[in-house]
C-alpha atoms as a PDB file:
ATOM      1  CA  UNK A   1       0.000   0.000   0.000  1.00  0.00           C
ATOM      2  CA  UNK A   2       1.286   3.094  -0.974  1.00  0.00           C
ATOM      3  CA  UNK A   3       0.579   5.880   1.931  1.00  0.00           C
ATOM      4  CA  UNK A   4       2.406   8.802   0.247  1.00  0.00           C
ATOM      5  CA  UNK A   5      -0.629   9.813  -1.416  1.00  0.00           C
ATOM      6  CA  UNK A   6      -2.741  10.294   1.362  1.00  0.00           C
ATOM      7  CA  UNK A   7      -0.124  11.327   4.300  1.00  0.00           C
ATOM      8  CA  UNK A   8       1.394  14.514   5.258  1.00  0.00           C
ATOM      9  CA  UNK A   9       3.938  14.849   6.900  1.00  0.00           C
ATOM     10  CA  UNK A  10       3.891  17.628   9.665  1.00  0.00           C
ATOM     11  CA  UNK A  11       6.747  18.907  12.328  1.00  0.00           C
ATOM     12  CA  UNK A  12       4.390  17.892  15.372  1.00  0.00           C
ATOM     13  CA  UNK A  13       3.156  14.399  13.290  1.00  0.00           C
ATOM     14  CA  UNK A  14       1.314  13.079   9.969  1.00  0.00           C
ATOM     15  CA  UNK A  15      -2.160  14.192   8.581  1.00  0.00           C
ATOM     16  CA  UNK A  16      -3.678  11.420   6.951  1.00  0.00           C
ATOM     17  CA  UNK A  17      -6.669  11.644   3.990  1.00  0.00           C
ATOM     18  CA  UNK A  18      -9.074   9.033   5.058  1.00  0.00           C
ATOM     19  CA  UNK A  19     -12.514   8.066   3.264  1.00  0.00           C
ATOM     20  CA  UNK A  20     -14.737   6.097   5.445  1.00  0.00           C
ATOM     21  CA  UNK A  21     -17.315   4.000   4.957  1.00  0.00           C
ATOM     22  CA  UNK A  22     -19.638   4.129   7.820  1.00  0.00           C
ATOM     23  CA  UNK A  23     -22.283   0.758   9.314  1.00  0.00           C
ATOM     24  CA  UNK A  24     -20.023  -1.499   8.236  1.00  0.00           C
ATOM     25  CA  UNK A  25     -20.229  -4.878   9.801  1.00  0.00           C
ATOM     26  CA  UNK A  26     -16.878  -4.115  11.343  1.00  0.00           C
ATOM     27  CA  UNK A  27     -14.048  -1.586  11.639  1.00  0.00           C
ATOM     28  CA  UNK A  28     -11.075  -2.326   9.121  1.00  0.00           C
ATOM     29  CA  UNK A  29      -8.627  -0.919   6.959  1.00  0.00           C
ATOM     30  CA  UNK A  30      -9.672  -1.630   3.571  1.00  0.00           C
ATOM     31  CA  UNK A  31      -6.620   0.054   1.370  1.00  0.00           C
ATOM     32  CA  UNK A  32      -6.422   3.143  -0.760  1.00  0.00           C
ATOM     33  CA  UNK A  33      -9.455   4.411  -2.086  1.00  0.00           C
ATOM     34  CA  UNK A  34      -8.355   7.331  -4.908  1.00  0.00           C
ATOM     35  CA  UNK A  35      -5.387   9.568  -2.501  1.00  0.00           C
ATOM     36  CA  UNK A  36      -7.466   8.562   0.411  1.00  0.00           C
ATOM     37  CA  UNK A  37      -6.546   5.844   2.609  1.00  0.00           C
ATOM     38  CA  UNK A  38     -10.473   4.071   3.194  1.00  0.00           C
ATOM     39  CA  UNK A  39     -11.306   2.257   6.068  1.00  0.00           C
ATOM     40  CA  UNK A  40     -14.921   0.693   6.760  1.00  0.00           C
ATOM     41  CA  UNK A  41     -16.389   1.735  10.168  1.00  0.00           C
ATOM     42  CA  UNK A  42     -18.507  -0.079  12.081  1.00  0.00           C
ATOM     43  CA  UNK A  43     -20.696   2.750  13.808  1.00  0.00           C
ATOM     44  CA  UNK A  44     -23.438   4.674  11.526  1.00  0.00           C
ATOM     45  CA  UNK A  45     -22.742   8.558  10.495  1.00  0.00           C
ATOM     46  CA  UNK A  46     -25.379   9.657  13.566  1.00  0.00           C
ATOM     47  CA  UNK A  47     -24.453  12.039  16.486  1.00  0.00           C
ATOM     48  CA  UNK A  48     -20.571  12.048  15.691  1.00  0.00           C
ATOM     49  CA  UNK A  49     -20.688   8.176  16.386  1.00  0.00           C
ATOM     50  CA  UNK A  50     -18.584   7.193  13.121  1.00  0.00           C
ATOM     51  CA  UNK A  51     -16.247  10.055  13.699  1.00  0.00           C
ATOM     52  CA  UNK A  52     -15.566   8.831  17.583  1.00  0.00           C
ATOM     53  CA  UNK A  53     -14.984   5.216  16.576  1.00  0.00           C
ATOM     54  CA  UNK A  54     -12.659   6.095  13.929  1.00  0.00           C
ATOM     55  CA  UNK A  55     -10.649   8.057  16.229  1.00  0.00           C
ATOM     56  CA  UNK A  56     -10.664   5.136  18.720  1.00  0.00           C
ATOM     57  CA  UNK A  57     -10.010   2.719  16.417  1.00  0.00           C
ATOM     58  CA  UNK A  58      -6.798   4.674  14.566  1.00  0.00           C
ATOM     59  CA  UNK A  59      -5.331   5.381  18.397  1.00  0.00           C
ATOM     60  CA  UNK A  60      -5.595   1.703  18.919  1.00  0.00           C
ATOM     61  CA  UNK A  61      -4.151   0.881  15.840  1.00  0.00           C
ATOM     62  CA  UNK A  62      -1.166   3.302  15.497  1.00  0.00           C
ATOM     63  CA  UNK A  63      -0.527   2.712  19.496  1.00  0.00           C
ATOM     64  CA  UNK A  64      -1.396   6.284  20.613  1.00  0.00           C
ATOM     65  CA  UNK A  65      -3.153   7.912  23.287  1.00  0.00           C
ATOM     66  CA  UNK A  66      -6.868   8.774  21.784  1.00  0.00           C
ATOM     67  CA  UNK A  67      -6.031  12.030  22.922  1.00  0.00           C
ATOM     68  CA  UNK A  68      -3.055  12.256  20.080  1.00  0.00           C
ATOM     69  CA  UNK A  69      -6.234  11.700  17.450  1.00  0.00           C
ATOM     70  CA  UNK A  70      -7.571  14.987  15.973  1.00  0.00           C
ATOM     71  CA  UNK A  71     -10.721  15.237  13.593  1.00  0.00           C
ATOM     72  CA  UNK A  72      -9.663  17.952  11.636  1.00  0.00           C
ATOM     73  CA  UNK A  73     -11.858  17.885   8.889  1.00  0.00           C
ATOM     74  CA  UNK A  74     -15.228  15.973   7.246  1.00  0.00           C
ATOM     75  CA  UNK A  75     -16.898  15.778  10.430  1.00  0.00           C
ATOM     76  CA  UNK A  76     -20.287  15.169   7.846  1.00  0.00           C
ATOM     77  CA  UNK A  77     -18.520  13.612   4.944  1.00  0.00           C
ATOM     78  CA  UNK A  78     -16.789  10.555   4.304  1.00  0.00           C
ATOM     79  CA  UNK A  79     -13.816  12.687   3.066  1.00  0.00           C
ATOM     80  CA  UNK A  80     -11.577  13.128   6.178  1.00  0.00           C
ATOM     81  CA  UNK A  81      -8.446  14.700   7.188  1.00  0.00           C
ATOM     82  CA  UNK A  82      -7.311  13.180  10.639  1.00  0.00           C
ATOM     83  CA  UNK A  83      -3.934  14.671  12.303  1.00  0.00           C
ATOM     84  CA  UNK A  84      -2.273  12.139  14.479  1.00  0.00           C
ATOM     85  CA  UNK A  85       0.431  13.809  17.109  1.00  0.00           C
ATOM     86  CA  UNK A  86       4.009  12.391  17.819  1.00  0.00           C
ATOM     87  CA  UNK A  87       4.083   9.845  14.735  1.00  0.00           C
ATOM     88  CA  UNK A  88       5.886   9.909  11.912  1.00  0.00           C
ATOM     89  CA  UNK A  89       5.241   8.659   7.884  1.00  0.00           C
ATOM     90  CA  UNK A  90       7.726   5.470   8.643  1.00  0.00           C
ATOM     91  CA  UNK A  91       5.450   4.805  12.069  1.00  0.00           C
ATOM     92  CA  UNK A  92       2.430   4.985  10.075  1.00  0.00           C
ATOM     93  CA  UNK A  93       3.705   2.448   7.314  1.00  0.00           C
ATOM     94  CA  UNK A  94       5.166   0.223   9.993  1.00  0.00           C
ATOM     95  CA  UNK A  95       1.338   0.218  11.631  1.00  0.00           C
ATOM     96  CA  UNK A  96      -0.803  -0.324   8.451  1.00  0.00           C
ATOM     97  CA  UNK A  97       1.681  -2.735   7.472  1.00  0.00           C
ATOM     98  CA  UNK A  98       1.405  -5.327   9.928  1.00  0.00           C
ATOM     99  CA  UNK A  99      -2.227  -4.422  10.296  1.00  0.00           C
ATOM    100  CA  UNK A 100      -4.576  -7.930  10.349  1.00  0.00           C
ATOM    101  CA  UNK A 101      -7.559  -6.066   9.184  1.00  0.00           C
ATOM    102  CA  UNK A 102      -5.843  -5.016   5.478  1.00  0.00           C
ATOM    103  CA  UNK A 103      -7.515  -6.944   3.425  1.00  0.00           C
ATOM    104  CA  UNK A 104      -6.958  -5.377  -0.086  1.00  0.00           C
ATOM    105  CA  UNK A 105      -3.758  -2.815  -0.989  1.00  0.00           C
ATOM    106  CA  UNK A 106      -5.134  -1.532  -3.940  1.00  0.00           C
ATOM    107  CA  UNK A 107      -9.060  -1.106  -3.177  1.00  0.00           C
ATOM    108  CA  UNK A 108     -10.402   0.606  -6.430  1.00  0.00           C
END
């Protein structure tokens, strides 16, 4: 999977371009979707539920505190820019991949 084309790189961590695909029947990294990096979400779009278990699910992932998990953009739209404190792009790759729940690299 090629993350370069949905990370950022930032001094204080990485921004990441995620498209999410909420009521799923579970939470999972799927693989790139276009530049964004997609990942199917097991909580439906209501009261900032999908946006909450996103976060949760990318702090457990990556291995940081949920409070180093920042919604900084799409809070109504599957298009989402999440900033993620204290990691770097190598950390990222290094999570996503060893990451069980990839199941396809290049998801059209």
């Amino acid at each position: 999977m090629e993350l370069a084309s949905c990370v950022v790189e930032r001094s204080e961590g990485i921004e990441i371009r995620i498209y999410v695909q909420p009521r799923a029947s579970k939470t999972e990294i799927i693989g790139l979707h276009g530049e964004s990096l997609k990942i199917r979400i097991a909580a439906p779009p209501v009261d900032g539920q999908a946006n909450a278990e996103l976060c949760r699910y990318l702090a457990r992932h990556i291995g940081v505190p949920q409070k180093d998990v920042q919604l900084k953009s799409g809070d109504s739209s599957r298009q989402k820019r999440v900033f993620i404190a204290g990691k770097t792009l190598a950390d990222i790759r290094a999570a996503l991949t060893k990451s069980p729940s990839t199941k396809n690299p290049e998801h059209p």
